[in-house]
C-alpha atoms as a PDB file:
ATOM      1  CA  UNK A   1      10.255  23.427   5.463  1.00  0.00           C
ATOM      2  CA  UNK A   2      12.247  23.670   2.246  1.00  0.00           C
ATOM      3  CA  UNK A   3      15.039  21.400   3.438  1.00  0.00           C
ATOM      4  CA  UNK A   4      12.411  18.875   4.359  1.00  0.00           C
ATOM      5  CA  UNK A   5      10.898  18.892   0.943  1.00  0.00           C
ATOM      6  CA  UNK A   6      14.111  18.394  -0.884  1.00  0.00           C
ATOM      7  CA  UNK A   7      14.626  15.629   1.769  1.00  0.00           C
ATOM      8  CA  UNK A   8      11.124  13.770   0.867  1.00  0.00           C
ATOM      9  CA  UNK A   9      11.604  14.343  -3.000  1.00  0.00           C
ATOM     10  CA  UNK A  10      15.380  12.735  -2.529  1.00  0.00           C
ATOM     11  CA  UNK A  11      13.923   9.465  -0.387  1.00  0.00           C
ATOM     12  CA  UNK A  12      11.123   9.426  -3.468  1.00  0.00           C
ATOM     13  CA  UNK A  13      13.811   9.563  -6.160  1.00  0.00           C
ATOM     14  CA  UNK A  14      15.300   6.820  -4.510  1.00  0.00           C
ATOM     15  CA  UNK A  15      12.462   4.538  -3.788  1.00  0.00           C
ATOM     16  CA  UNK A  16      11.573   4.563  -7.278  1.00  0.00           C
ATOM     17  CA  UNK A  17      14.516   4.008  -9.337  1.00  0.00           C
ATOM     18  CA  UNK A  18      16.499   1.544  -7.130  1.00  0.00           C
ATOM     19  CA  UNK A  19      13.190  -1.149  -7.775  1.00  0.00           C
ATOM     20  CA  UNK A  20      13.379   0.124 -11.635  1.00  0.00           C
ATOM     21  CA  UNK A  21      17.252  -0.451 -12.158  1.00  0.00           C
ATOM     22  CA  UNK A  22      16.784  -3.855 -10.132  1.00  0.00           C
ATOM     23  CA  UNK A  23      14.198  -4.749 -12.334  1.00  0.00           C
ATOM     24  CA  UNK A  24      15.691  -3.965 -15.525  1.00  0.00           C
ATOM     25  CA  UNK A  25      19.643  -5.001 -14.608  1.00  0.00           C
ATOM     26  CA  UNK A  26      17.594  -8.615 -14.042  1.00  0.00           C
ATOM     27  CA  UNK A  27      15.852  -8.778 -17.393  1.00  0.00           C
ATOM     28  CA  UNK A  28      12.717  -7.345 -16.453  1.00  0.00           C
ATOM     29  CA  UNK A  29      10.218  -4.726 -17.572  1.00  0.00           C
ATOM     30  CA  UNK A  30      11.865  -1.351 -19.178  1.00  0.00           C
ATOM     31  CA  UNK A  31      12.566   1.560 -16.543  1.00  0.00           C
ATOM     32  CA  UNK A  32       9.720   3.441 -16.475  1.00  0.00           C
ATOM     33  CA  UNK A  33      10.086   7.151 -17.568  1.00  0.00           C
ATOM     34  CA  UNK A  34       7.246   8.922 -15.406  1.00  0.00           C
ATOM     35  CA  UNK A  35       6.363   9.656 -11.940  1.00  0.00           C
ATOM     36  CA  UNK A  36       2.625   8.387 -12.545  1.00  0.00           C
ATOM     37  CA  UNK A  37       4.355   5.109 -14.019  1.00  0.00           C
ATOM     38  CA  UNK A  38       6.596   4.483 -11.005  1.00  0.00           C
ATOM     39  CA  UNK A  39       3.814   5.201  -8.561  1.00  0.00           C
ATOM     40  CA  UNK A  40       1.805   2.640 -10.198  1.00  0.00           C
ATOM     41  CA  UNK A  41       4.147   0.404 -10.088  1.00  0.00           C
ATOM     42  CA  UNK A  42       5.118   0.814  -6.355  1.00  0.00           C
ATOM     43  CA  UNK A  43       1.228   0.446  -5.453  1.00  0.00           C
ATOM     44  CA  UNK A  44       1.276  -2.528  -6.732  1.00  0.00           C
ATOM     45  CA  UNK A  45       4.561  -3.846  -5.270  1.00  0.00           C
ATOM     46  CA  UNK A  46       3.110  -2.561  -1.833  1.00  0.00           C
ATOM     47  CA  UNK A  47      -0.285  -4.388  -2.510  1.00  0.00           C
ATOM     48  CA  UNK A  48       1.420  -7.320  -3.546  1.00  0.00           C
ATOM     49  CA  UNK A  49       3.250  -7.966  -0.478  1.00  0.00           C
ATOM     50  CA  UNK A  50       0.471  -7.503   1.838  1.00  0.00           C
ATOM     51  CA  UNK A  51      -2.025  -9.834  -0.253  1.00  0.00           C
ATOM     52  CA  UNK A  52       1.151 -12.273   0.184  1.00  0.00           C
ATOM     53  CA  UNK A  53       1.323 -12.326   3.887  1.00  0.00           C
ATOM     54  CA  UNK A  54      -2.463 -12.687   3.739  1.00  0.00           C
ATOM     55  CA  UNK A  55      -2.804 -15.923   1.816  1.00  0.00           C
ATOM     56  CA  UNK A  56       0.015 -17.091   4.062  1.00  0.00           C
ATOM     57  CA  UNK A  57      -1.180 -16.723   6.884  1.00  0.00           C
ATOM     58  CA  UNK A  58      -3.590 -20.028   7.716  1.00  0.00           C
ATOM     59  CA  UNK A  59      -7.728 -19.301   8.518  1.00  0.00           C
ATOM     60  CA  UNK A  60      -7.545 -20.582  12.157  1.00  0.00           C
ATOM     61  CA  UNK A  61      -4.563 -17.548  12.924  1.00  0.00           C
ATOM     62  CA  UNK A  62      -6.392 -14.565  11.679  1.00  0.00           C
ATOM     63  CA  UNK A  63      -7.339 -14.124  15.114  1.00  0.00           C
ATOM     64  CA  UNK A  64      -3.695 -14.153  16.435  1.00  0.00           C
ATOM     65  CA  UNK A  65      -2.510 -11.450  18.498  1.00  0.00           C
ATOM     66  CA  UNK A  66       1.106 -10.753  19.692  1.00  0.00           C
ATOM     67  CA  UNK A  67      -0.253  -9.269  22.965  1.00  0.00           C
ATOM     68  CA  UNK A  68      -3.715  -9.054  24.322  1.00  0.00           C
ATOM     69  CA  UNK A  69      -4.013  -5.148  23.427  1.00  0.00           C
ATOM     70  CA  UNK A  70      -2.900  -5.568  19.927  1.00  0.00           C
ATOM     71  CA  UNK A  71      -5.258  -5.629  17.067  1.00  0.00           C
ATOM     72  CA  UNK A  72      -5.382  -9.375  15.353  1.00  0.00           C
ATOM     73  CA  UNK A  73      -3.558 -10.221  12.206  1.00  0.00           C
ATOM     74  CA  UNK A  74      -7.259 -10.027  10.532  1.00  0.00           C
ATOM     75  CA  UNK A  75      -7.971  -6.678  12.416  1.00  0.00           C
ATOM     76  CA  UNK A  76      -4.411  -5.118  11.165  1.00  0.00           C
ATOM     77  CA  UNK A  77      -5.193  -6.008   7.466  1.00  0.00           C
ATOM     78  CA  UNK A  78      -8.418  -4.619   7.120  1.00  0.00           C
ATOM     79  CA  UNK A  79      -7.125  -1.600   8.930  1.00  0.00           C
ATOM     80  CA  UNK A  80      -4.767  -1.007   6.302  1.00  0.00           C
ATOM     81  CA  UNK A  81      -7.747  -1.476   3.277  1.00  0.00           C
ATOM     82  CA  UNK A  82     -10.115   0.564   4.924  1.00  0.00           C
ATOM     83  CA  UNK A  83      -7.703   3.748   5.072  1.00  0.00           C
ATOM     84  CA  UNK A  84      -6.022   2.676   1.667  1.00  0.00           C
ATOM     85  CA  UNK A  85      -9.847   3.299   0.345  1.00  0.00           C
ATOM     86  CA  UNK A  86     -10.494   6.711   2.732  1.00  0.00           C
ATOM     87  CA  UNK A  87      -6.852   8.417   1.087  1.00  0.00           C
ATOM     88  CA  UNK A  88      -7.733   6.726  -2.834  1.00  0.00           C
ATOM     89  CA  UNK A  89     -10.939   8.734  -2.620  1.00  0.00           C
ATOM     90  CA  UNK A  90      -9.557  11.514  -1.847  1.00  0.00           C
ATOM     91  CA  UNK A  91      -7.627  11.807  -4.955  1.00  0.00           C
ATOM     92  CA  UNK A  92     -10.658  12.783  -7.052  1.00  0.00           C
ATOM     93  CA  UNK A  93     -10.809   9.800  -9.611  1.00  0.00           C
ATOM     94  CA  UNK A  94     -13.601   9.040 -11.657  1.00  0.00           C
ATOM     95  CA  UNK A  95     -13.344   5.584 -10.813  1.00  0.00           C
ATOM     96  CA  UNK A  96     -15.883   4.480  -8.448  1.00  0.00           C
ATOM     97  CA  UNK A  97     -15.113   3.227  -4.754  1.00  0.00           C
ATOM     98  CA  UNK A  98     -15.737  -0.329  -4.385  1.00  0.00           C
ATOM     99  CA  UNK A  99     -18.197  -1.530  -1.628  1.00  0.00           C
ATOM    100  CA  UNK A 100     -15.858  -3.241   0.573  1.00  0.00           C
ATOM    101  CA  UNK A 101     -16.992  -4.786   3.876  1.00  0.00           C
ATOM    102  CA  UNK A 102     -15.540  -2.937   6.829  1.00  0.00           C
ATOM    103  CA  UNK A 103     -16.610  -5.983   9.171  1.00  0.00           C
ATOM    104  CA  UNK A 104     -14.760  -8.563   7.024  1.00  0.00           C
ATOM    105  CA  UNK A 105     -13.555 -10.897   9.378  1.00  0.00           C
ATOM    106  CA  UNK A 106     -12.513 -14.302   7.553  1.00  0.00           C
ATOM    107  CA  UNK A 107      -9.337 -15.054   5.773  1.00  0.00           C
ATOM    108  CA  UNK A 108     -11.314 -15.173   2.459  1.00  0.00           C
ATOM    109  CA  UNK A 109     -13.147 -12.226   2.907  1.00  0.00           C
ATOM    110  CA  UNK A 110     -10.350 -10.041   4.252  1.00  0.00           C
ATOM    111  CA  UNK A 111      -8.073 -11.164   1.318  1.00  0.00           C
ATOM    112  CA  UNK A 112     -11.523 -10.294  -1.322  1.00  0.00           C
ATOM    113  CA  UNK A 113     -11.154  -6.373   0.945  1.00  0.00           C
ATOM    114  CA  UNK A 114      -7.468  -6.278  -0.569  1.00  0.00           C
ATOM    115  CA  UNK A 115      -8.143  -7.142  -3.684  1.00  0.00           C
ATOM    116  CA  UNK A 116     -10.523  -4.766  -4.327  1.00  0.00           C
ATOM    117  CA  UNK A 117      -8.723  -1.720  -2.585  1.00  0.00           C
ATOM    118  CA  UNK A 118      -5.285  -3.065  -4.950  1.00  0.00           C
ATOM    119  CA  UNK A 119      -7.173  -2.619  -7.966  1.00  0.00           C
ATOM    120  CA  UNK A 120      -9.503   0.500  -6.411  1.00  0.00           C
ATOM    121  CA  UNK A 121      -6.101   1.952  -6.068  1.00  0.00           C
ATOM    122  CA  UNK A 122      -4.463   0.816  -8.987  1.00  0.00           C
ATOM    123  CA  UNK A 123      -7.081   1.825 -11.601  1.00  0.00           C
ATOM    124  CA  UNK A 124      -7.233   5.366  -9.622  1.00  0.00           C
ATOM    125  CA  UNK A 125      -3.874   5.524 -10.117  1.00  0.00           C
ATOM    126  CA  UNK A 126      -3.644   5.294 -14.387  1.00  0.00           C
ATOM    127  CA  UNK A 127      -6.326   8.103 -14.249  1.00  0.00           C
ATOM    128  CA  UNK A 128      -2.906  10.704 -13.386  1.00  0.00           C
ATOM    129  CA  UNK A 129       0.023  12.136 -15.655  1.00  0.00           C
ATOM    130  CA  UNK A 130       2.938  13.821 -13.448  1.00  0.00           C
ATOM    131  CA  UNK A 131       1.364  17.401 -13.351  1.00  0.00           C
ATOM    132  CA  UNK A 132      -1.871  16.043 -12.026  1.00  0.00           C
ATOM    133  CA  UNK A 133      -0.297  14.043  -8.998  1.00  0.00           C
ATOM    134  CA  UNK A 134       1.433  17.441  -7.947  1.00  0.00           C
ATOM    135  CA  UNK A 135      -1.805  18.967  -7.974  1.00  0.00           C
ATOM    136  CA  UNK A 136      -3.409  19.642  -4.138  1.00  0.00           C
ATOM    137  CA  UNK A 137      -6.657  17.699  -3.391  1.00  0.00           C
ATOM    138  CA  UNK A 138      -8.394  18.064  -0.087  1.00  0.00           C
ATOM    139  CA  UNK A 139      -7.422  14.629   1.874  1.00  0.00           C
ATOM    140  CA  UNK A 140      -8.343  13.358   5.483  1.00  0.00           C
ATOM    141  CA  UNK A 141      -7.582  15.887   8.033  1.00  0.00           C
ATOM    142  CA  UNK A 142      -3.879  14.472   9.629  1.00  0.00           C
ATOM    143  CA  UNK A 143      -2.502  15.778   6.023  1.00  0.00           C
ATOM    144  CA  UNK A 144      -3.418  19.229   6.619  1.00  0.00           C
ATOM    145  CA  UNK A 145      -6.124  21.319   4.886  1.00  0.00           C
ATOM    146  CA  UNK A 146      -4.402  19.854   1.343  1.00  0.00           C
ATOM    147  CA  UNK A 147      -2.146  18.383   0.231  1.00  0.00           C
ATOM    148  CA  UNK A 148      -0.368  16.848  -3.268  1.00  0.00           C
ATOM    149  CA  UNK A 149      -1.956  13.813  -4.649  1.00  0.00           C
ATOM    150  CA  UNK A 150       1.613  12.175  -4.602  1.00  0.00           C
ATOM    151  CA  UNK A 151       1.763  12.981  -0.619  1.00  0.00           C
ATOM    152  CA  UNK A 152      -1.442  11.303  -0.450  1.00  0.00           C
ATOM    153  CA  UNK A 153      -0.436   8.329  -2.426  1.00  0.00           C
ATOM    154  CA  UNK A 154       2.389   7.862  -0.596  1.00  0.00           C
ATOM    155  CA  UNK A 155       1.343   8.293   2.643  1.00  0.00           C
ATOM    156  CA  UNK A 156      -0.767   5.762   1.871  1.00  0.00           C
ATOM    157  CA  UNK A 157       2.181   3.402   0.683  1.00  0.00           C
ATOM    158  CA  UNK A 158       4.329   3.941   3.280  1.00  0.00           C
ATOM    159  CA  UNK A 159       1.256   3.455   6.179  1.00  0.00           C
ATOM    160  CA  UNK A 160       0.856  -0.099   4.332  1.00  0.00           C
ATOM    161  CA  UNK A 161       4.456  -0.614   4.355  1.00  0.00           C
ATOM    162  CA  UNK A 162       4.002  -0.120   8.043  1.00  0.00           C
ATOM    163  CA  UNK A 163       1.951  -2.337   8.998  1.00  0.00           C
ATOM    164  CA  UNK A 164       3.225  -4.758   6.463  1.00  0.00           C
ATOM    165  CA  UNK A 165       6.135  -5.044   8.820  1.00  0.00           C
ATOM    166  CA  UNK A 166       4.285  -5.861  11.860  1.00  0.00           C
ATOM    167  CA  UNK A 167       1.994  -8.559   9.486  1.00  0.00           C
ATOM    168  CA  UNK A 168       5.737 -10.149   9.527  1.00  0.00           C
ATOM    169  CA  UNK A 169       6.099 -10.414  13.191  1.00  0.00           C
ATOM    170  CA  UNK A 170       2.728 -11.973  13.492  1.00  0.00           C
ATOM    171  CA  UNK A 171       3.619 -14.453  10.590  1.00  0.00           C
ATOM    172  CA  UNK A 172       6.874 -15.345  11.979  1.00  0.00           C
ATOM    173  CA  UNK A 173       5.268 -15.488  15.825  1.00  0.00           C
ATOM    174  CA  UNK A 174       3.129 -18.518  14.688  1.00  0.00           C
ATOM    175  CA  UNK A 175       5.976 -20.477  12.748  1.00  0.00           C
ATOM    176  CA  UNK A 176       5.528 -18.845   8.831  1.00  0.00           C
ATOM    177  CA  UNK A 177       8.193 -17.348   6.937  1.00  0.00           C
ATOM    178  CA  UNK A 178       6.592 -14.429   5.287  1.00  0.00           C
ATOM    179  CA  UNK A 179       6.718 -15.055   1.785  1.00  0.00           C
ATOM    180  CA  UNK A 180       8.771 -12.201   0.333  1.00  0.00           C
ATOM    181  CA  UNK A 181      11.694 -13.929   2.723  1.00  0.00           C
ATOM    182  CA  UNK A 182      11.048 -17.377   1.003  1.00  0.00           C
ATOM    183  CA  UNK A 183      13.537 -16.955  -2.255  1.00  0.00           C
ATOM    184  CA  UNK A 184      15.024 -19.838  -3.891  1.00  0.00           C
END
């Protein structure tokens, strides 16, 4: 149990300061110097990948399936805002839940479900120093009876990162490079 701790804090450590000394050895934003201030900033990394492959992915494909029993692309993103907004609640926030539509089916209204989750998340997110996301919170049940908000967090990061990947395949199955693969 220990060893796997130390092994998840490690990965964490270096999740968040490769992206920091990236961005700063390229002449961008200062290194942040907190835990709360790198989780906010891979949030909205994570949320800004997924709203990519969204808006590039045309209308008429949101329907698009790899196989029959597979979710569609549509399906697979609102999946991904509808537990994003379960595990954000859980945190205990002030910040009020937005009303997003769980039947959100067209390209404009599943990118509008994002967007409101991203900044749900995001402005959930600023309301924690460091010693508050180590604090336990009573989550959804698959994370035991409680766990950390910073487990919670970034389960939920790591779930979108998931299915961020398969968003790819369905992007690249119809002919679109993702957009994160489109550099000059």
């Amino acid at each position: 149990m220990k060893r796997g701790l130390v092994l998840m804090m490690g990965t964490l450590a270096v999740m968040t300061v490769a992206p920091n000394a990236q961005a700063q050895g390229r002449g961008g934003a200062p290194a942040c110097t907190t835990v709360a201030c790198d989780v906010q900033g891979d949030w909205g990394r994570g949320y800004g990948l997924l709203i990519g492959v969204a808006e590039a992915m045309p209308e008429d494909k949101y329907g698009a399936k790899p196989t029959p029993a597979q979710q569609s692309f549509g399906e697979r993103l609102m999946h991904v805002a509808m537990i994003d907004l379960k595990l954000v609640s859980t945190l205990g926030g002030k910040t009020p839940a937005p009303m997003v539509n769980p039947k959100a089916a067209t390209k404009t209204e599943i990118v509008a479900a994002l967007r409101q989750v991203n900044d749900y998340g995001a402005a959930v997110l600023k309301e924690f120093n460091d010693t508050q996301l180590a604090e336990r919170v009573a989550s959804l049940p698959f994370l035991g009876a409680t766990a950390s908000r910073l487990r919670v967090i970034y389960f939920a990061m790591t779930h979108s990162q998931d299915i961020y990947g398969q968003l790819v395949v369905y992007l690249r199955l119809n002919g679109i490079t993702p957009p994160a693969s489109n550099r000059p």
